[in-house]
PDB file of N, CA and C in Angstrom:
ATOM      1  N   UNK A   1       3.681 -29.402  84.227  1.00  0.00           N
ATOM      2  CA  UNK A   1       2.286 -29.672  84.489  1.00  0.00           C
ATOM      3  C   UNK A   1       1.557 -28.354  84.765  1.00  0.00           C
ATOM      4  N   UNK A   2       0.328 -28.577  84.393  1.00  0.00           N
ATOM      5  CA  UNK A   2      -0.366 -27.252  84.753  1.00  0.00           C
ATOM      6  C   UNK A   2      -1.331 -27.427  86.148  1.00  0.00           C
ATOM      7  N   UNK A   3      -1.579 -26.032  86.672  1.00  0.00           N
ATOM      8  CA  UNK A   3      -2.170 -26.284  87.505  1.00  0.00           C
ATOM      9  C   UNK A   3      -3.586 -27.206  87.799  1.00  0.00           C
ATOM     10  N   UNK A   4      -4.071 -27.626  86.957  1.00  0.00           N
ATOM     11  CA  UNK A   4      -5.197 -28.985  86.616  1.00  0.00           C
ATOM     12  C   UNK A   4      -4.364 -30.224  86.924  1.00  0.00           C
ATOM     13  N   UNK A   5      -3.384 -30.206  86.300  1.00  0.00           N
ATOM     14  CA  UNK A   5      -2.760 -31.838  86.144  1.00  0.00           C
ATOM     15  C   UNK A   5      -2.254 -31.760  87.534  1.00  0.00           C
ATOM     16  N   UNK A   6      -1.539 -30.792  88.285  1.00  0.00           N
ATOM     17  CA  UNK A   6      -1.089 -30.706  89.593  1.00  0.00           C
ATOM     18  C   UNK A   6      -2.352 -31.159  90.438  1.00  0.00           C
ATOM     19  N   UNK A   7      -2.788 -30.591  90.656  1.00  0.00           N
ATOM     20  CA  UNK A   7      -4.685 -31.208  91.350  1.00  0.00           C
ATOM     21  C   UNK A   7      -4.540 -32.409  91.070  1.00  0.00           C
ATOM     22  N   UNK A   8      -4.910 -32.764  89.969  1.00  0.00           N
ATOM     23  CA  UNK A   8      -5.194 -34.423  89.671  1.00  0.00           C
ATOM     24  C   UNK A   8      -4.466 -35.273  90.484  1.00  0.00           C
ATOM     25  N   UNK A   9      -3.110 -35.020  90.027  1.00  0.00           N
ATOM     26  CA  UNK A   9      -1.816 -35.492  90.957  1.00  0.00           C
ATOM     27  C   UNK A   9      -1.993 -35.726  92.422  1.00  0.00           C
ATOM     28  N   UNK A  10      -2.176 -34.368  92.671  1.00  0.00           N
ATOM     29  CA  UNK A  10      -2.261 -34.837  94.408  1.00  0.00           C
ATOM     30  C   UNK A  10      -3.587 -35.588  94.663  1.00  0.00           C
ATOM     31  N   UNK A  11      -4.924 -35.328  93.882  1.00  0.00           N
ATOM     32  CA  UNK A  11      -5.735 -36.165  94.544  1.00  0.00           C
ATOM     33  C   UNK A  11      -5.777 -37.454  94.468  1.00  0.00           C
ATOM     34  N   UNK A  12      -5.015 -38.063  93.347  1.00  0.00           N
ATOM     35  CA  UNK A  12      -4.903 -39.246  93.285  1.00  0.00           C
ATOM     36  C   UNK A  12      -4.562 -40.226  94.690  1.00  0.00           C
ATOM     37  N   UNK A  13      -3.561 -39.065  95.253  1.00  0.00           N
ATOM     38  CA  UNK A  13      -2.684 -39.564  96.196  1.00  0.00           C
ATOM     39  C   UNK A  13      -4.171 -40.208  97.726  1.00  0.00           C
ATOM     40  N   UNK A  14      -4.424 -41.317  97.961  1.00  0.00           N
ATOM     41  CA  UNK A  14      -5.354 -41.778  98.756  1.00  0.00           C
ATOM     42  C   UNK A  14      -5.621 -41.155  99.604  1.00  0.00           C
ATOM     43  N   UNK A  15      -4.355 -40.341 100.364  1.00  0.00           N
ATOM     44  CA  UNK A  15      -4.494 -39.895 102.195  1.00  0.00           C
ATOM     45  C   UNK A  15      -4.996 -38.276 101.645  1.00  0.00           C
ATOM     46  N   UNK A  16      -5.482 -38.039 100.276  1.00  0.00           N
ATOM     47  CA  UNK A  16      -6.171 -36.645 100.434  1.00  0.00           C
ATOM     48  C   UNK A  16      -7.456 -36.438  99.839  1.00  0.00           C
ATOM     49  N   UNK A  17      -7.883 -35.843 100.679  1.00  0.00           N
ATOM     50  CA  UNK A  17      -9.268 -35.815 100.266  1.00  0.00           C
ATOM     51  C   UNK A  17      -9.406 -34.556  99.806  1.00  0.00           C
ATOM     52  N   UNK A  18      -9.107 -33.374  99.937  1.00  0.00           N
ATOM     53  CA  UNK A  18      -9.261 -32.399  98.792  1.00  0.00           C
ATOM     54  C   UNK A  18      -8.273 -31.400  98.708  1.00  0.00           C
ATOM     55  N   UNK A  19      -8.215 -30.558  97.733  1.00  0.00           N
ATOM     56  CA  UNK A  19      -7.247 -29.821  97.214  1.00  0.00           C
ATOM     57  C   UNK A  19      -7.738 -28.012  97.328  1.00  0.00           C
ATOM     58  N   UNK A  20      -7.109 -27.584  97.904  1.00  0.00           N
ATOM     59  CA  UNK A  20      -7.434 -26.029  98.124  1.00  0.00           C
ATOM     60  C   UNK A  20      -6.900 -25.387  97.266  1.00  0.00           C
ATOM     61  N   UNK A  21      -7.350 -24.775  96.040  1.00  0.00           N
ATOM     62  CA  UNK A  21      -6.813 -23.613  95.378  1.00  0.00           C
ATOM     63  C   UNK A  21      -7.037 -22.375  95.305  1.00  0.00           C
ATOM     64  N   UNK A  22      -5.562 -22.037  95.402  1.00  0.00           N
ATOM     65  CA  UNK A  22      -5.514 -20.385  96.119  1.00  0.00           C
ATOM     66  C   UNK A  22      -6.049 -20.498  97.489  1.00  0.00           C
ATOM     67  N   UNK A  23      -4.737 -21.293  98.288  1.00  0.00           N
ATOM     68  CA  UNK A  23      -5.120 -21.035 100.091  1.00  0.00           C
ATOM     69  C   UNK A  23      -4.463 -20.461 100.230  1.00  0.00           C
ATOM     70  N   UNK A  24      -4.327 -19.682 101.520  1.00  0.00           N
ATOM     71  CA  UNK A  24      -3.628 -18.669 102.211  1.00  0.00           C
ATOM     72  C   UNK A  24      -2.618 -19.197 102.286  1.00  0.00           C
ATOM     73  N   UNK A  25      -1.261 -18.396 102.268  1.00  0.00           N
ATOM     74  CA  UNK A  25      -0.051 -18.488 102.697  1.00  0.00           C
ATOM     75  C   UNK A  25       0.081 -19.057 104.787  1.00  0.00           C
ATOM     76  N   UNK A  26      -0.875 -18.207 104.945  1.00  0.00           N
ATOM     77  CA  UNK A  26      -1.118 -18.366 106.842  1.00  0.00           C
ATOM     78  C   UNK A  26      -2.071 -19.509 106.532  1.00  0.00           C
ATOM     79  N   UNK A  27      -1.868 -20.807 107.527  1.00  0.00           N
ATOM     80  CA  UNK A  27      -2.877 -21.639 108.035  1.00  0.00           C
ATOM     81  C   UNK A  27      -3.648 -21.147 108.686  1.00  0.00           C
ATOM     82  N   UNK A  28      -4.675 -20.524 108.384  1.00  0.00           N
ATOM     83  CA  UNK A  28      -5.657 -19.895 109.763  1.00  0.00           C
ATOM     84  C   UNK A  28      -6.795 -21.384 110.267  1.00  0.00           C
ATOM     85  N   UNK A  29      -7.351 -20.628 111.435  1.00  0.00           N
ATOM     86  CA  UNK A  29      -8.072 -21.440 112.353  1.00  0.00           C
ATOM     87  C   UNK A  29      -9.306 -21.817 111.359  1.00  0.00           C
ATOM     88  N   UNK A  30      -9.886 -20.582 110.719  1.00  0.00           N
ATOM     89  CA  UNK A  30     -10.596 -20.729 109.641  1.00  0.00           C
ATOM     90  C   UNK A  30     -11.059 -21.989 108.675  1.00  0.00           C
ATOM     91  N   UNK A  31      -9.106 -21.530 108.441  1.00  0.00           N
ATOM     92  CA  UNK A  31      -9.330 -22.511 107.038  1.00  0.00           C
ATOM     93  C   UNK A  31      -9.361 -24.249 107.753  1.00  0.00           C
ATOM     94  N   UNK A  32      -8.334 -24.287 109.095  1.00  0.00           N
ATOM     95  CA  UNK A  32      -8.805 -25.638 109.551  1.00  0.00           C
ATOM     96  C   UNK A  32      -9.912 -26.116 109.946  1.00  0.00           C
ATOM     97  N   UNK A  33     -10.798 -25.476 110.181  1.00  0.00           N
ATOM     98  CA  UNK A  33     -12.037 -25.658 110.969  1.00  0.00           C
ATOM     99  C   UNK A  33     -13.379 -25.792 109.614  1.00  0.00           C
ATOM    100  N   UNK A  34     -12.975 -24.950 108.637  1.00  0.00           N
ATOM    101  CA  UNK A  34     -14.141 -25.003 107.560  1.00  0.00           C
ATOM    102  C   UNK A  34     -13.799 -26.570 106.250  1.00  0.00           C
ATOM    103  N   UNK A  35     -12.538 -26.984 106.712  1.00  0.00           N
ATOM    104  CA  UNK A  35     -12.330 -27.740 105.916  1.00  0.00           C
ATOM    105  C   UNK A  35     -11.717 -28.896 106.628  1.00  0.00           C
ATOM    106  N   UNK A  36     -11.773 -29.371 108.079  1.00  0.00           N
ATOM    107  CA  UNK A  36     -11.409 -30.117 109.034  1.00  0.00           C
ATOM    108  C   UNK A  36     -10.740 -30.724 108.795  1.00  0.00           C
ATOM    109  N   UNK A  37      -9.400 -30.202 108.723  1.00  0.00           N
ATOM    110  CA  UNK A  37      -7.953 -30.505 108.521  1.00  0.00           C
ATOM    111  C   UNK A  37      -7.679 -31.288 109.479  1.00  0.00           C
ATOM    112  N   UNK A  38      -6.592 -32.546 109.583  1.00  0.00           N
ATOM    113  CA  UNK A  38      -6.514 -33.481 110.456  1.00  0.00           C
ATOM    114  C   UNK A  38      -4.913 -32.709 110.743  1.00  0.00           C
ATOM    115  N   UNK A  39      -4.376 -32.960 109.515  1.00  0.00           N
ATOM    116  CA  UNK A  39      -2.815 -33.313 110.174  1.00  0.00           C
ATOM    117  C   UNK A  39      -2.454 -31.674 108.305  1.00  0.00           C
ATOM    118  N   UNK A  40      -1.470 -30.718 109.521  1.00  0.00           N
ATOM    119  CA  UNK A  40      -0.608 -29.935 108.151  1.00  0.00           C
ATOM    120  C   UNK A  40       0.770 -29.854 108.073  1.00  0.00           C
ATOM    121  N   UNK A  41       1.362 -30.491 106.705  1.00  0.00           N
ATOM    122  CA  UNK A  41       2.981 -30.991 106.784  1.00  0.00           C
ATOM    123  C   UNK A  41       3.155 -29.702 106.171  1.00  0.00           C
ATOM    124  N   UNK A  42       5.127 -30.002 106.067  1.00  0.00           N
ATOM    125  CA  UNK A  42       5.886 -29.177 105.676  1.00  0.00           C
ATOM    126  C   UNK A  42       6.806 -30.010 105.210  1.00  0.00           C
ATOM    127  N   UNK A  43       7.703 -30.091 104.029  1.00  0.00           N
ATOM    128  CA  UNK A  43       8.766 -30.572 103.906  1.00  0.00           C
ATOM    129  C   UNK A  43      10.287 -29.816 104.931  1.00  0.00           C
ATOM    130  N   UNK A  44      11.513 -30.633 104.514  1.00  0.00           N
ATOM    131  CA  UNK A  44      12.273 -29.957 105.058  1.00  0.00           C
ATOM    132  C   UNK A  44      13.268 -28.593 104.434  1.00  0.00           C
ATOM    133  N   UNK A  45      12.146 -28.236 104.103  1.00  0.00           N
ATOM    134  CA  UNK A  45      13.144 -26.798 103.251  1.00  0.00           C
ATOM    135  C   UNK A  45      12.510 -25.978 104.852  1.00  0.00           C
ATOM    136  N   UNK A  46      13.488 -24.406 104.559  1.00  0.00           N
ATOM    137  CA  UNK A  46      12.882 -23.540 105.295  1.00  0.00           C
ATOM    138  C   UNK A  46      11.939 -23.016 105.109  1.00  0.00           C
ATOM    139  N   UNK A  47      11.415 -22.841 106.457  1.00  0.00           N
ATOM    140  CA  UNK A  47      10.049 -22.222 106.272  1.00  0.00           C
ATOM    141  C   UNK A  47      10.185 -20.885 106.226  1.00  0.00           C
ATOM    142  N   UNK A  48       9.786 -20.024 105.170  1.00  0.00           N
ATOM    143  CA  UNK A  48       9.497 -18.515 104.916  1.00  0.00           C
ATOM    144  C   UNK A  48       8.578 -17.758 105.692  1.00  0.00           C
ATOM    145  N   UNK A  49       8.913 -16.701 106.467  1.00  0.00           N
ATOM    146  CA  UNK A  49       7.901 -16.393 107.313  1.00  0.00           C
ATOM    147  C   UNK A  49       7.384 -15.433 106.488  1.00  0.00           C
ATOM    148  N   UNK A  50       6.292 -15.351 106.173  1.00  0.00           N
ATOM    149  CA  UNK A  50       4.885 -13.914 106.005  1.00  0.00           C
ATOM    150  C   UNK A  50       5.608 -12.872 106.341  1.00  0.00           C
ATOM    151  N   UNK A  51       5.944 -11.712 105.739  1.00  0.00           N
ATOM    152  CA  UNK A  51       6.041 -10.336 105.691  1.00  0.00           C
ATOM    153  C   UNK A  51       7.335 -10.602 107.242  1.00  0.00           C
ATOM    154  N   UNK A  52       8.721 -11.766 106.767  1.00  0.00           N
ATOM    155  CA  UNK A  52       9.293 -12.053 107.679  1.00  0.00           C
ATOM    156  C   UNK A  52       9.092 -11.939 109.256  1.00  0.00           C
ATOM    157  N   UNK A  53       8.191 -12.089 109.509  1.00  0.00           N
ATOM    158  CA  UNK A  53       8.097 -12.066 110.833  1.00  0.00           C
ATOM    159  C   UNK A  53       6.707 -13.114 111.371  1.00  0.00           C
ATOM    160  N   UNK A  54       6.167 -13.375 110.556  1.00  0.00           N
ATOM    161  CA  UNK A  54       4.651 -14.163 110.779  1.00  0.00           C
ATOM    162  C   UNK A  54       4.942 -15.739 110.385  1.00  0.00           C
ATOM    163  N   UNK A  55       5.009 -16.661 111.173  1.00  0.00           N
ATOM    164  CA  UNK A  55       5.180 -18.371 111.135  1.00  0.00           C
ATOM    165  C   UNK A  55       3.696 -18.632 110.359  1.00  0.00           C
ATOM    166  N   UNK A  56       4.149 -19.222 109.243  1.00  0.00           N
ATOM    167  CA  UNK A  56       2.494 -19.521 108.158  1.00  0.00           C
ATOM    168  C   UNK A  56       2.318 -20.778 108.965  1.00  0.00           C
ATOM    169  N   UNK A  57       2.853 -21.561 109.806  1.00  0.00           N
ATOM    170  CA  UNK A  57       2.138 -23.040 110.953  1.00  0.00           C
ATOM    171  C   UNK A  57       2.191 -22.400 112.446  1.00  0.00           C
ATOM    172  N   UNK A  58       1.711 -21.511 112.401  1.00  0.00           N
ATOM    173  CA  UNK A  58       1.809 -21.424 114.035  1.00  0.00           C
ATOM    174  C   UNK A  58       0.180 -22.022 114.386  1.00  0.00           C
ATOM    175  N   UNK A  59      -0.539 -21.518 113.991  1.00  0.00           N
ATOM    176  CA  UNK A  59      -2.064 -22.075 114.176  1.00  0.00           C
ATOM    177  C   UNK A  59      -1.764 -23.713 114.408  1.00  0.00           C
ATOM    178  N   UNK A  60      -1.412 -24.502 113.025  1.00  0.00           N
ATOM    179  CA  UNK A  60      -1.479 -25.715 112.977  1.00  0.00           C
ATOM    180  C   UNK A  60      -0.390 -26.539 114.287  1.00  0.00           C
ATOM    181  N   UNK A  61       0.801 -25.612 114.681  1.00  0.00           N
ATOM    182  CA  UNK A  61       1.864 -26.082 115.669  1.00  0.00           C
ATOM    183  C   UNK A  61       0.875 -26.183 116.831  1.00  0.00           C
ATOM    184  N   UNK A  62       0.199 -25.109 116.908  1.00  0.00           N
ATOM    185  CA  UNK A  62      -0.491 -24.111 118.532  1.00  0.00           C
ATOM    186  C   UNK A  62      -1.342 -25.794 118.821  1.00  0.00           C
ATOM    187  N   UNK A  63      -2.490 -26.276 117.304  1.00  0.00           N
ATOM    188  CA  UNK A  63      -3.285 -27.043 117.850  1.00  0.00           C
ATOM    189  C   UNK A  63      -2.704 -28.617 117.796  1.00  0.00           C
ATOM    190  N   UNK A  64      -1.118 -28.839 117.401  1.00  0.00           N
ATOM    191  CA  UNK A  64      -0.243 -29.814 117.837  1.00  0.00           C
ATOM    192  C   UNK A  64      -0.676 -30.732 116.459  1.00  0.00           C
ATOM    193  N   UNK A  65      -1.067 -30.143 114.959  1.00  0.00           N
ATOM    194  CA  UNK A  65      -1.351 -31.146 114.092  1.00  0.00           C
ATOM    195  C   UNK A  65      -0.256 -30.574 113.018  1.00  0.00           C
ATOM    196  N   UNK A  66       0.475 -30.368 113.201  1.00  0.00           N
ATOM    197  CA  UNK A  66       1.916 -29.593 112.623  1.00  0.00           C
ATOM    198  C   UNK A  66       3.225 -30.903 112.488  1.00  0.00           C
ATOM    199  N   UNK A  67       2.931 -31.464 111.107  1.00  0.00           N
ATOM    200  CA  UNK A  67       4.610 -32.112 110.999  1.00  0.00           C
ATOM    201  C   UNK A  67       5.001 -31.663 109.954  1.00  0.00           C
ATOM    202  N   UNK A  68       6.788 -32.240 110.765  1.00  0.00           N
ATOM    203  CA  UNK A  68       7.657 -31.999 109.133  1.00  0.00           C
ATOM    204  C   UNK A  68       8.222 -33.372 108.704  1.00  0.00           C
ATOM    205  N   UNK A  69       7.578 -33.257 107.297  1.00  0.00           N
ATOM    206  CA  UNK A  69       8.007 -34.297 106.420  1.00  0.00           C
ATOM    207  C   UNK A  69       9.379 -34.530 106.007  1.00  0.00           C
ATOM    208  N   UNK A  70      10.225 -35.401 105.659  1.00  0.00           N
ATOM    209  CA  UNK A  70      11.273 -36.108 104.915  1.00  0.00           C
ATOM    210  C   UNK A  70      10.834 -36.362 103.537  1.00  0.00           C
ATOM    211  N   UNK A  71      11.520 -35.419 102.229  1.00  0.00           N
ATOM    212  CA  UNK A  71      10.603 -35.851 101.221  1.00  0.00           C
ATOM    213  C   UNK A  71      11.731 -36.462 100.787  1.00  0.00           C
ATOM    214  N   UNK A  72      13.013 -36.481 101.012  1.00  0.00           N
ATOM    215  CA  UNK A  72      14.073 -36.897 100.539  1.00  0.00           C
ATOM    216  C   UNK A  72      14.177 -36.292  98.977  1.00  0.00           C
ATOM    217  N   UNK A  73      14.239 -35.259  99.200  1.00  0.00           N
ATOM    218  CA  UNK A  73      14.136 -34.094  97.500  1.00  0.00           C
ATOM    219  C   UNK A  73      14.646 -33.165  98.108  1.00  0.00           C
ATOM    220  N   UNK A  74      16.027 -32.907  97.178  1.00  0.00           N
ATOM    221  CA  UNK A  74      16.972 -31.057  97.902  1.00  0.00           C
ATOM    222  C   UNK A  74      16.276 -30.222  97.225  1.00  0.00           C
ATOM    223  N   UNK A  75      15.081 -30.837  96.058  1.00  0.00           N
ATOM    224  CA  UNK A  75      14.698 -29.763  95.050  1.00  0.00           C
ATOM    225  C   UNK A  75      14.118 -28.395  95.850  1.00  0.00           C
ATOM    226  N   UNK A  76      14.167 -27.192  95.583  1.00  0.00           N
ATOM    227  CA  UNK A  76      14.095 -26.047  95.895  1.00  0.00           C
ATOM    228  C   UNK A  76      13.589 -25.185  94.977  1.00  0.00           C
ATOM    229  N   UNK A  77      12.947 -24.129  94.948  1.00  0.00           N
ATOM    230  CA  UNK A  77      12.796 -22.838  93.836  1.00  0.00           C
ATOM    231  C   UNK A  77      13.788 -22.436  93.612  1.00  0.00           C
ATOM    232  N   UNK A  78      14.889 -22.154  94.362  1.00  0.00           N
ATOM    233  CA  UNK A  78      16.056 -21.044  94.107  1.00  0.00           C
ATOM    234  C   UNK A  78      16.807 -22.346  93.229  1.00  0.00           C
ATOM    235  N   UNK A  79      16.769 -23.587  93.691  1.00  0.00           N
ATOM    236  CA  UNK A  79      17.629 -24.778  92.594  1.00  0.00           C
ATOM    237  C   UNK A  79      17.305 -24.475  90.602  1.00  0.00           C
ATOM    238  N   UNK A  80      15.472 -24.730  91.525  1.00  0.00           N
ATOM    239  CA  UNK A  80      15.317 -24.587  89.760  1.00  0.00           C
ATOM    240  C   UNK A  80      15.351 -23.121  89.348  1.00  0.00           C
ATOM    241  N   UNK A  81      15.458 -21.656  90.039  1.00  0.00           N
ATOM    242  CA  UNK A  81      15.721 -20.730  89.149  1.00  0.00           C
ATOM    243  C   UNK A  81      16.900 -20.691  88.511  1.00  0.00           C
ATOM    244  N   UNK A  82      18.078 -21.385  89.432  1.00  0.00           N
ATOM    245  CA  UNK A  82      19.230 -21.138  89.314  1.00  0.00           C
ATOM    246  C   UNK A  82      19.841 -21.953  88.027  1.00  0.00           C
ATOM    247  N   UNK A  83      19.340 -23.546  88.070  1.00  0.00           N
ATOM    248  CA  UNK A  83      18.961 -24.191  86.796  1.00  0.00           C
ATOM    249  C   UNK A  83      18.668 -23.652  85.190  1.00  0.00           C
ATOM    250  N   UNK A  84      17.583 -22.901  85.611  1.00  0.00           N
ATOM    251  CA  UNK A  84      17.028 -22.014  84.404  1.00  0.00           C
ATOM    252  C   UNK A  84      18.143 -20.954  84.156  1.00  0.00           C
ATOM    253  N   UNK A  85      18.270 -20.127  84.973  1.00  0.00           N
ATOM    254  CA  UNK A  85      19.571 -19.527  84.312  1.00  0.00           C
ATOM    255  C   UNK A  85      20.177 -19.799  83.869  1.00  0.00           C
ATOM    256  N   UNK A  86      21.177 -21.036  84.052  1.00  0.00           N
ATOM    257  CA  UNK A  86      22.463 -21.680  83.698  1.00  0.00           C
ATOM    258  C   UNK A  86      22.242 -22.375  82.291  1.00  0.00           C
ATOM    259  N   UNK A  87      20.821 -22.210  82.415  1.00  0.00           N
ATOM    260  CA  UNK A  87      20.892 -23.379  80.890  1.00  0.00           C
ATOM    261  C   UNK A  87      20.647 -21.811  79.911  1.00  0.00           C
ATOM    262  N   UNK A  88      19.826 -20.885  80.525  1.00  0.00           N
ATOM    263  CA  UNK A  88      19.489 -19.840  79.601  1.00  0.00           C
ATOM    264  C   UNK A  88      21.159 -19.549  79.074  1.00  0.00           C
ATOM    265  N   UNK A  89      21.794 -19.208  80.051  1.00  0.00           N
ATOM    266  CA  UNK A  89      23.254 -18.660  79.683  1.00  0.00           C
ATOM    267  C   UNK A  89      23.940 -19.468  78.386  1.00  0.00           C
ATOM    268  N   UNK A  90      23.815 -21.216  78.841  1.00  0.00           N
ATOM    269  CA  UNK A  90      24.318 -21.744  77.837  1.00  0.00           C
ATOM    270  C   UNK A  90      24.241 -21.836  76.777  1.00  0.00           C
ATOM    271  N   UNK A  91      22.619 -21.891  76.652  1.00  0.00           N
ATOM    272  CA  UNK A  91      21.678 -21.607  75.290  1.00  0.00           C
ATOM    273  C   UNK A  91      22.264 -20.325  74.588  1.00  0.00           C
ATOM    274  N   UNK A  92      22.658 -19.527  75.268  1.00  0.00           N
ATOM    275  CA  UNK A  92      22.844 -17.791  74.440  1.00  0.00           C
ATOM    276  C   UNK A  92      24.183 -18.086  73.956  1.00  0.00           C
ATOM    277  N   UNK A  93      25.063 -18.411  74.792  1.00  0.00           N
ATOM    278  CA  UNK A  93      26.001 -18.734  74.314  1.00  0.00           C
ATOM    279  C   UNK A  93      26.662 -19.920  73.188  1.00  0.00           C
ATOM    280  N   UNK A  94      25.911 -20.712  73.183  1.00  0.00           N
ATOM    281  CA  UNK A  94      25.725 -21.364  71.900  1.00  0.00           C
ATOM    282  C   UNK A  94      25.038 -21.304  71.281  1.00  0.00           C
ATOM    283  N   UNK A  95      23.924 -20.487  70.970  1.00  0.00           N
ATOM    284  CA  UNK A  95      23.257 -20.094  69.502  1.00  0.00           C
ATOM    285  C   UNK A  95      23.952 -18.656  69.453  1.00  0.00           C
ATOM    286  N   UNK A  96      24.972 -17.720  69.970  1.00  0.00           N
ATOM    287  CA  UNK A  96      25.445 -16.999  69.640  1.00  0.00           C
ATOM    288  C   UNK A  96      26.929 -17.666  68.833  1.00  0.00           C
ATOM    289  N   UNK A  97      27.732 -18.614  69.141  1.00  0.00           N
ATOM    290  CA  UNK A  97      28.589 -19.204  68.536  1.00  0.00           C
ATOM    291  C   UNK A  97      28.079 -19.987  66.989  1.00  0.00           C
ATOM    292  N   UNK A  98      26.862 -20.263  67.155  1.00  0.00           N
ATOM    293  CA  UNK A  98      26.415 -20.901  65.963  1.00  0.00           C
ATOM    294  C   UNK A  98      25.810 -19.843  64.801  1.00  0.00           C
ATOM    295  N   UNK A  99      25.421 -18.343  65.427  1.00  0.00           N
ATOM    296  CA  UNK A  99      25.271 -17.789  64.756  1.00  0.00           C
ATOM    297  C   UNK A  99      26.419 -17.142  63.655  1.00  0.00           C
ATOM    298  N   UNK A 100      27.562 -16.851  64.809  1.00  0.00           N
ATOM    299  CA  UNK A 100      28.482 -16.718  64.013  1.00  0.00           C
ATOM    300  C   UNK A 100      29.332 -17.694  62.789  1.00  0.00           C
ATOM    301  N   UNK A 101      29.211 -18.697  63.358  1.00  0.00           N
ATOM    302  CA  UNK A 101      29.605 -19.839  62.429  1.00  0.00           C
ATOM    303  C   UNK A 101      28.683 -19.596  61.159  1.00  0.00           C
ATOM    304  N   UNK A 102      27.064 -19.639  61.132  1.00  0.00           N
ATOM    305  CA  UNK A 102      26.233 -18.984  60.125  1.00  0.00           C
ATOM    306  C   UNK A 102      26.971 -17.935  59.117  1.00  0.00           C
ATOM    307  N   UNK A 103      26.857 -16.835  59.896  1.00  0.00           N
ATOM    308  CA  UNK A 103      27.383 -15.862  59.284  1.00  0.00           C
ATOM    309  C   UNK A 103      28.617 -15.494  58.301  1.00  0.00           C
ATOM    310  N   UNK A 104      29.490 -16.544  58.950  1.00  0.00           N
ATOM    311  CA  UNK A 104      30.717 -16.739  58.505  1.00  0.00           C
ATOM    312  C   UNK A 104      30.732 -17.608  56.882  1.00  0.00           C
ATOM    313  N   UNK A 105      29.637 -18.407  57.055  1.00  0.00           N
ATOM    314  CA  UNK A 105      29.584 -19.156  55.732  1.00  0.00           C
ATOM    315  C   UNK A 105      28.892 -18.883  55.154  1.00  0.00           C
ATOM    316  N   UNK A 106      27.985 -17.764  55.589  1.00  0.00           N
ATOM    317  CA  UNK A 106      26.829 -16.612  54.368  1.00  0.00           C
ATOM    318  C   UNK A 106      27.696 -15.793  54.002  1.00  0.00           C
ATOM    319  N   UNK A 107      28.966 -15.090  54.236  1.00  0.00           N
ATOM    320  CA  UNK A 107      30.203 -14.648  53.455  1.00  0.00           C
ATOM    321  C   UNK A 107      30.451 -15.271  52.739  1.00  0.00           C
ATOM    322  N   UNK A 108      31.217 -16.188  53.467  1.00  0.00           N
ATOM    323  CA  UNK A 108      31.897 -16.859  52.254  1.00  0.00           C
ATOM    324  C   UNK A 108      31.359 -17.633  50.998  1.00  0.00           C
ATOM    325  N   UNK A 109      30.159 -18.003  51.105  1.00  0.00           N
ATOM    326  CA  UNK A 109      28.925 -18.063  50.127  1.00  0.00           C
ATOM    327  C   UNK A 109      29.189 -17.110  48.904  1.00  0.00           C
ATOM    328  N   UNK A 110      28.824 -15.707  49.928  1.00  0.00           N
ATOM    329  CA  UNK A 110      28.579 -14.521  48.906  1.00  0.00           C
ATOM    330  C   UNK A 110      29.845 -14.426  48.302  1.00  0.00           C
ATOM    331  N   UNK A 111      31.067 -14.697  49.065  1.00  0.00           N
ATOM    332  CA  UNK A 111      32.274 -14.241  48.192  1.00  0.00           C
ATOM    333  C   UNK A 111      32.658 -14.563  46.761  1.00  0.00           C
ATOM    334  N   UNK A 112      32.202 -15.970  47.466  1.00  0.00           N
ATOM    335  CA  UNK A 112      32.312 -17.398  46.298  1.00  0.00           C
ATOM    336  C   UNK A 112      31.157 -17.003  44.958  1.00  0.00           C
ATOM    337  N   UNK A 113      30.259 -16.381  45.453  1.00  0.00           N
ATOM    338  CA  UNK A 113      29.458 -16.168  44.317  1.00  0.00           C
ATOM    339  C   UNK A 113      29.840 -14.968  43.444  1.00  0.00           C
ATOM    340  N   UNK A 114      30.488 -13.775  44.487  1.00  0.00           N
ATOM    341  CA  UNK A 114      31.094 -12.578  43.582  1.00  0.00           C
ATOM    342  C   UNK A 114      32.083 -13.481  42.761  1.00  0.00           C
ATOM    343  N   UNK A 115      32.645 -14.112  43.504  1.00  0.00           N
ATOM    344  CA  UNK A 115      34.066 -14.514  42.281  1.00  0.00           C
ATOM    345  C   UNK A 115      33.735 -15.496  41.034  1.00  0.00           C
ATOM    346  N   UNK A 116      32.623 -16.407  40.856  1.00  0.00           N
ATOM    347  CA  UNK A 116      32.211 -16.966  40.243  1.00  0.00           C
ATOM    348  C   UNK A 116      31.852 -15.762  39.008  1.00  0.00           C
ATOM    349  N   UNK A 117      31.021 -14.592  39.447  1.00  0.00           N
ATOM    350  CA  UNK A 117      30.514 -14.014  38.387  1.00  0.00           C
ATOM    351  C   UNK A 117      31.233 -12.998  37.775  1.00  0.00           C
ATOM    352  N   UNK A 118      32.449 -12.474  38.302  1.00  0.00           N
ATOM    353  CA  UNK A 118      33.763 -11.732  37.814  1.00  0.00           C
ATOM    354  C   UNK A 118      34.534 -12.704  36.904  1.00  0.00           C
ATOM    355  N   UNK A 119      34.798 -14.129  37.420  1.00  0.00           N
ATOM    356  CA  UNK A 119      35.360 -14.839  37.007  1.00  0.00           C
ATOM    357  C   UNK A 119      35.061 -15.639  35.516  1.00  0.00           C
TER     358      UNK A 119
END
């Protein structure tokens, strides 16, 4: 999906009323206050701190509208990079086996054709 169809997606969803693109990594007081944020989740992956040391929910914890969700999904970034690799690998490795198989019968093609025309 692209980032349009992603939007769509979530707004469909009833309990949201709008979609921030390109928000800050940090929840600031800011952004809750200009856009009167009720409640800000997190699933249960870890949370990445900002330049490791900065909590991106401390604002939202501080004013007690901070949960963590159960999405019941192990899905992860590092899952799907790791995904993508594994299939890239496989992919190389079987269009490199198929190439050779190719190759092997564009010889023997050509052989068959030298001997046809000697013959």
């Amino acid at each position: 999906m692209n980032l349009h169809e992603r939007v769509l997606s979530v707004l469909a969803c009833k309990y949201v009323n709008e979609v921030v693109i390109g928000a800050p990594y940090c929840v600031t007081e800011d952004l809750l206050d200009h856009f009167k944020i009720d409640v800000v989740c997190h699933g249960q992956t870890p949370i990445a701190l900002e330049n490791g040391k900065i909590d991106p929910y401390a604002v939202p914890k501080t004013r007690g509208i901070f949960t963590l969700i159960d999405s019941q999904n192990s899905m992860t970034t590092e899952l799907i990079v790791e995904r993508i690799i594994s299939h890239r690998l496989e992919y190389e490795r079987r269009n490199k086996a198929k190439e050779k198989k190719e190759c092997e019968a564009f010889e023997a093609l050509q052989r068959a054709k030298q001997t046809q025309k000697a013959g």
